[in-house]
Structure formats: structure tokens, C-alpha cells
N, C-alpha and C. Protein backbone atom coordinates (compact mmCIF):
# COMPACT_ATOMS: atom_id res chain seq x y z
N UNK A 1 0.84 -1.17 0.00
CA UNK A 1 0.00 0.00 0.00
C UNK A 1 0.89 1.24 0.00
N UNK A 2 0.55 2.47 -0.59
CA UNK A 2 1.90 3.22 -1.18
C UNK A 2 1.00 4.61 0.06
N UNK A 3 1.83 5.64 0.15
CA UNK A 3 1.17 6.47 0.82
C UNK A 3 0.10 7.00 0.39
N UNK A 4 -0.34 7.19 -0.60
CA UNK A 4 -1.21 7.67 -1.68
C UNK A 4 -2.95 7.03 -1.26
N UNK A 5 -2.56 5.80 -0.99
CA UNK A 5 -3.85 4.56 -0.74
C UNK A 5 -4.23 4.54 0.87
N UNK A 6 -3.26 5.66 1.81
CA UNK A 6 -3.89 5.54 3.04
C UNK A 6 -4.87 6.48 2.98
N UNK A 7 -5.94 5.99 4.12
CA UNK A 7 -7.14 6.73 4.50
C UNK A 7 -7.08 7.48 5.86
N UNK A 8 -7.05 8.67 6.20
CA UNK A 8 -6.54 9.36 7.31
C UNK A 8 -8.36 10.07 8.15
N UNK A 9 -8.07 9.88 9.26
CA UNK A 9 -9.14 10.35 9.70
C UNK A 9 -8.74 11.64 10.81
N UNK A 10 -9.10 12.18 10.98
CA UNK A 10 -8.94 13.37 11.59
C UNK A 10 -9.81 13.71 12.24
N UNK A 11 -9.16 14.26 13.91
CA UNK A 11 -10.24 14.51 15.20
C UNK A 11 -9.64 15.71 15.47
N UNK A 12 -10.65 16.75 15.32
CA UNK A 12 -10.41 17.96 15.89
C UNK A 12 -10.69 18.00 17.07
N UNK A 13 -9.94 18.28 17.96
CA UNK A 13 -10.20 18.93 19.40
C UNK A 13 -9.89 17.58 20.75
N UNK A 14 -8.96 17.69 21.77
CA UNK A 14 -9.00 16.51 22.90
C UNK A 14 -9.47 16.79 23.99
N UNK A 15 -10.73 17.19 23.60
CA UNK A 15 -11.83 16.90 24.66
C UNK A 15 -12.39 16.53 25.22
N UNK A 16 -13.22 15.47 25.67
CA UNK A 16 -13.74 14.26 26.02
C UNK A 16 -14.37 13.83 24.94
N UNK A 17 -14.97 14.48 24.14
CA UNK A 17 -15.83 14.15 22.68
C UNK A 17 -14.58 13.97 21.58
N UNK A 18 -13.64 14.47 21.30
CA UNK A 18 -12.90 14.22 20.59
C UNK A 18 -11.54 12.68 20.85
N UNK A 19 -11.47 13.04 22.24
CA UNK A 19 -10.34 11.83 22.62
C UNK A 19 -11.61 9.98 23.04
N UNK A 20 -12.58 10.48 22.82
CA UNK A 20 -13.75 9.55 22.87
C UNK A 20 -14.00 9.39 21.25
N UNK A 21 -14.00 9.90 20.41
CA UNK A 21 -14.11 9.69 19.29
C UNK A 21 -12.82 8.97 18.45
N UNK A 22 -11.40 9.59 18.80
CA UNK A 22 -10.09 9.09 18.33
C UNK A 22 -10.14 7.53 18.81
N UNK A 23 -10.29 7.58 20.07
CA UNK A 23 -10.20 6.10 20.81
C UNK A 23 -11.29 4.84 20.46
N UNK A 24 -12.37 5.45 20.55
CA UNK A 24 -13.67 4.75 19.42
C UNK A 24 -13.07 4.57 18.04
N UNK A 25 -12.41 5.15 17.05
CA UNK A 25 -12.25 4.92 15.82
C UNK A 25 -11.28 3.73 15.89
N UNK A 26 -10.04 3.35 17.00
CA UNK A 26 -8.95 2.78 16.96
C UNK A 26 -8.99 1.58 17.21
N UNK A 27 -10.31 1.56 18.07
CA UNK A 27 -10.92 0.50 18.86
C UNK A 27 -11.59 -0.46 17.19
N UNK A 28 -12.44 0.54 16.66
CA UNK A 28 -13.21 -0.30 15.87
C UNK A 28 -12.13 -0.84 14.04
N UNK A 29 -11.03 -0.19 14.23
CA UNK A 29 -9.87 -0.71 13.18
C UNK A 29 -9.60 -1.80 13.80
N UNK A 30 -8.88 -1.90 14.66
CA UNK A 30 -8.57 -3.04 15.33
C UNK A 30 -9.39 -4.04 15.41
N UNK A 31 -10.94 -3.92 15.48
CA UNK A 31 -11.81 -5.08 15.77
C UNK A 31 -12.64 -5.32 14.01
N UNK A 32 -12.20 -4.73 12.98
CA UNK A 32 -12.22 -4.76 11.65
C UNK A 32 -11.27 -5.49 11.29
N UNK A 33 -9.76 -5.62 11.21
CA UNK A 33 -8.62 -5.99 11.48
C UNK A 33 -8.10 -4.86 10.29
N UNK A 34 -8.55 -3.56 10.28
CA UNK A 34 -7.85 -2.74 9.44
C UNK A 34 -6.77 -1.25 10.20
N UNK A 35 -6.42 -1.69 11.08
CA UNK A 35 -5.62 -0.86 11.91
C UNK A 35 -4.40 -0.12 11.06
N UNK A 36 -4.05 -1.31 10.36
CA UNK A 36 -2.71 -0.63 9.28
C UNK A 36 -3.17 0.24 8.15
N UNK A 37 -4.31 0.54 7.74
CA UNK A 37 -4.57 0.82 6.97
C UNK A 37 -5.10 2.43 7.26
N UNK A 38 -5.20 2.50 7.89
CA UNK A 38 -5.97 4.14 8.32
C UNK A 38 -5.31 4.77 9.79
N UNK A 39 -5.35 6.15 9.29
CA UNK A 39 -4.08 6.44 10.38
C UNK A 39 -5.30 7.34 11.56
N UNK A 40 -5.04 7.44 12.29
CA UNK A 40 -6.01 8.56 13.14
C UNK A 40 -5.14 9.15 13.42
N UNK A 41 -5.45 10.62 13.59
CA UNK A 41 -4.58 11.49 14.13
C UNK A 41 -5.91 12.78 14.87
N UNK A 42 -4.93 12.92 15.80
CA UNK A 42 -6.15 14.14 17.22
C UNK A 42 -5.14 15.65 16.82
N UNK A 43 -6.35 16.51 16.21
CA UNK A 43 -5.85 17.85 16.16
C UNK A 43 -5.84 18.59 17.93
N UNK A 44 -5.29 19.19 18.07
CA UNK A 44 -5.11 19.69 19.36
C UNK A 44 -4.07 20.95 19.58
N UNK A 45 -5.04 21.78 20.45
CA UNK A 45 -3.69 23.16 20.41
C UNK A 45 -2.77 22.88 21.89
N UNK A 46 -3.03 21.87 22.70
CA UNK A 46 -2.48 21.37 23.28
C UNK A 46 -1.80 20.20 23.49
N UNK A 47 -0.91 19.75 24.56
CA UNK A 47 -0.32 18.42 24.16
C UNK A 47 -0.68 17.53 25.46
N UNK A 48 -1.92 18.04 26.20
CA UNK A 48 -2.59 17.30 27.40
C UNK A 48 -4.29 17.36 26.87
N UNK A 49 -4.56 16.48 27.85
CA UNK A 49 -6.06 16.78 28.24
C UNK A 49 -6.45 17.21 29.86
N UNK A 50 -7.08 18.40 29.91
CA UNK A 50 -8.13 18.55 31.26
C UNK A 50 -8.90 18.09 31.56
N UNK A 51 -9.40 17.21 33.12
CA UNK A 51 -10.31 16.69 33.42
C UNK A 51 -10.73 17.83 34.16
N UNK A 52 -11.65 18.57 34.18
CA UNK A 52 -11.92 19.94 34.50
C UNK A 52 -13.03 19.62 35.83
N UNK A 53 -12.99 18.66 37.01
CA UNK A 53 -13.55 18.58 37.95
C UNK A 53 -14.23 19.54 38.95
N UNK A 54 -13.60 20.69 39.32
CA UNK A 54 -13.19 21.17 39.83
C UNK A 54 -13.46 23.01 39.04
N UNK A 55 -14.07 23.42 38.16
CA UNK A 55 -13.97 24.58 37.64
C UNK A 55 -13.82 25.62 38.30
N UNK A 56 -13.76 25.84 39.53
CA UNK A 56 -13.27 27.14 40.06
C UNK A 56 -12.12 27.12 40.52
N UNK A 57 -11.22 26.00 40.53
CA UNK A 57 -10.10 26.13 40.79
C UNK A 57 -9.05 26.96 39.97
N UNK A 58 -8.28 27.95 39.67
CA UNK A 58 -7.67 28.30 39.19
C UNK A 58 -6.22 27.55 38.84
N UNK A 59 -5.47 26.34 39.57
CA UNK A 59 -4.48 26.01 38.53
C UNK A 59 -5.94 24.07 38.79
N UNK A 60 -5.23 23.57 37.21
CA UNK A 60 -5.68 22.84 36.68
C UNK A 60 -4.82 21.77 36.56
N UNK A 61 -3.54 21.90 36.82
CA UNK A 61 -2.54 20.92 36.75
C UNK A 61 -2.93 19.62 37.01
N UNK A 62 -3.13 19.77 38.39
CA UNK A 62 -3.13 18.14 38.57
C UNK A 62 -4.20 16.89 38.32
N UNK A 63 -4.72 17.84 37.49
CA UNK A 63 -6.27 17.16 36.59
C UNK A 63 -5.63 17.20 35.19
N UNK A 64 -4.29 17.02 34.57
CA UNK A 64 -4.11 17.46 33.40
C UNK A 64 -2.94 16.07 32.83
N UNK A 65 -3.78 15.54 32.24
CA UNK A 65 -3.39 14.60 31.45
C UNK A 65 -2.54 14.74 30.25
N UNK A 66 -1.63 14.04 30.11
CA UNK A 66 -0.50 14.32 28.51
C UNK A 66 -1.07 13.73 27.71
N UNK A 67 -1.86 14.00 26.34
CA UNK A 67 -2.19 13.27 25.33
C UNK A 67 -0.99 12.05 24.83
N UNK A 68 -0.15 11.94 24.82
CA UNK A 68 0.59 10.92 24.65
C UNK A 68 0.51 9.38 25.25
N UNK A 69 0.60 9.87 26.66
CA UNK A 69 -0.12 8.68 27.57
C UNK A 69 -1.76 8.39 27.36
N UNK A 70 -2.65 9.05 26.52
CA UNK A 70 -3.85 8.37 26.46
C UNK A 70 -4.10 7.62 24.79
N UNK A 71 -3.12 8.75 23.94
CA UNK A 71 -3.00 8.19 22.59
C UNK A 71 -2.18 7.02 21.62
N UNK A 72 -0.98 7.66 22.61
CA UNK A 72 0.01 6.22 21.76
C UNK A 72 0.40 4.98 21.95
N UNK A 73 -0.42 4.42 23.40
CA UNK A 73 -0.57 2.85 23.57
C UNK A 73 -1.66 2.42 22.26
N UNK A 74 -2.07 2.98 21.66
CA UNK A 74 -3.02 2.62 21.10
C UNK A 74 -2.88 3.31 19.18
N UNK A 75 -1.85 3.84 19.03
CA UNK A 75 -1.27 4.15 17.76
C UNK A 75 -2.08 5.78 17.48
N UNK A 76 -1.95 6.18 17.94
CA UNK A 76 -2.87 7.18 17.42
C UNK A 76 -2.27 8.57 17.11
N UNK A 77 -2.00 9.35 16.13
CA UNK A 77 -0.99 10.68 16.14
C UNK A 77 -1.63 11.92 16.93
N UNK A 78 -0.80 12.86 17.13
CA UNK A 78 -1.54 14.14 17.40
C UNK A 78 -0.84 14.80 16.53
N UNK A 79 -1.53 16.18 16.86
CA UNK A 79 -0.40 17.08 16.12
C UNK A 79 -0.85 18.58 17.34
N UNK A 80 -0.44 19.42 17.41
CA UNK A 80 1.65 19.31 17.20
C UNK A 80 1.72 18.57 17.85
N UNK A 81 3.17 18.24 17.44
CA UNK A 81 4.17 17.23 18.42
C UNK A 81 4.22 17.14 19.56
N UNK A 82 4.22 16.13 20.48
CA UNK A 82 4.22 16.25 21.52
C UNK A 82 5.99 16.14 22.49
């Protein structure tokens, strides 16, 4: 398969709806057996996710997840780089 013949899917935003949607898509390649074939990748202006428990707290840190640790056990790109 040449680069030309991959099928790329694209998730804007790692939100709970978006990193629920990336992870749903990866889930259902894998249980297709077409995982190699289609790439997912999570648009994001960040390189974490917020679990935003807590909204009046002013720092957010320790609710703040690295997209890396939720995406790449499971093949999944972001962009930017993390």
C-alpha cells in the first residue's frame, strides 16, 4: 500500500468528545482488522487533556493529562508534536 492509498481520519479537538471519538475509531480498526490501513490522528492546540472537575479552581494541573499517555498505547498521532 503506497502512501497515496492511506485513509486518514482526523479529530479535531482533545476533549472528552474528541479523545472519545479518536479512541472509538482505533478500537473499531482493530476489531475490523484494518488498523494498518488508516491512520487517526487528534488535532489539538495542546499536548494534554483537562479533566476539568473542579472549575473554580484556578491552577488545573493536577487534573491534566499528557495526550501521549492516552493516545500512543493505542497508535494514534496528534499534532503538534508532543
Amino acid at each position: 500500500m503506497t502512501d497515496s492509498d492511506r485513509v486518514l481520519v482526523l479529530v479535531l479537538g482533545s476533549g472528552f468528545a474528541g479523545l472519545w471519538a479518536a479512541l472509538g475509531a482505533a478500537r473499531r480498526l482493530d476489531e475490523l482488522g484494518a488498523a494498518g490501513t488508516v491512520d487517526v490522528t487528534v488535532i489539538s492546540a495542546t499536548s494534554f487533556h483537562d479533566i476539568r472537575v473542579r472549575n473554580y479552581e484556578a491552577d488545573q494541573s493536577a487534573c491534566r493529562i499528557p495526550l501521549s499517555d492516552l493516545l500512543d498505547p493505542v497508535g494514534i498521532g496528534a499534532s503538534p508534536p508532543r
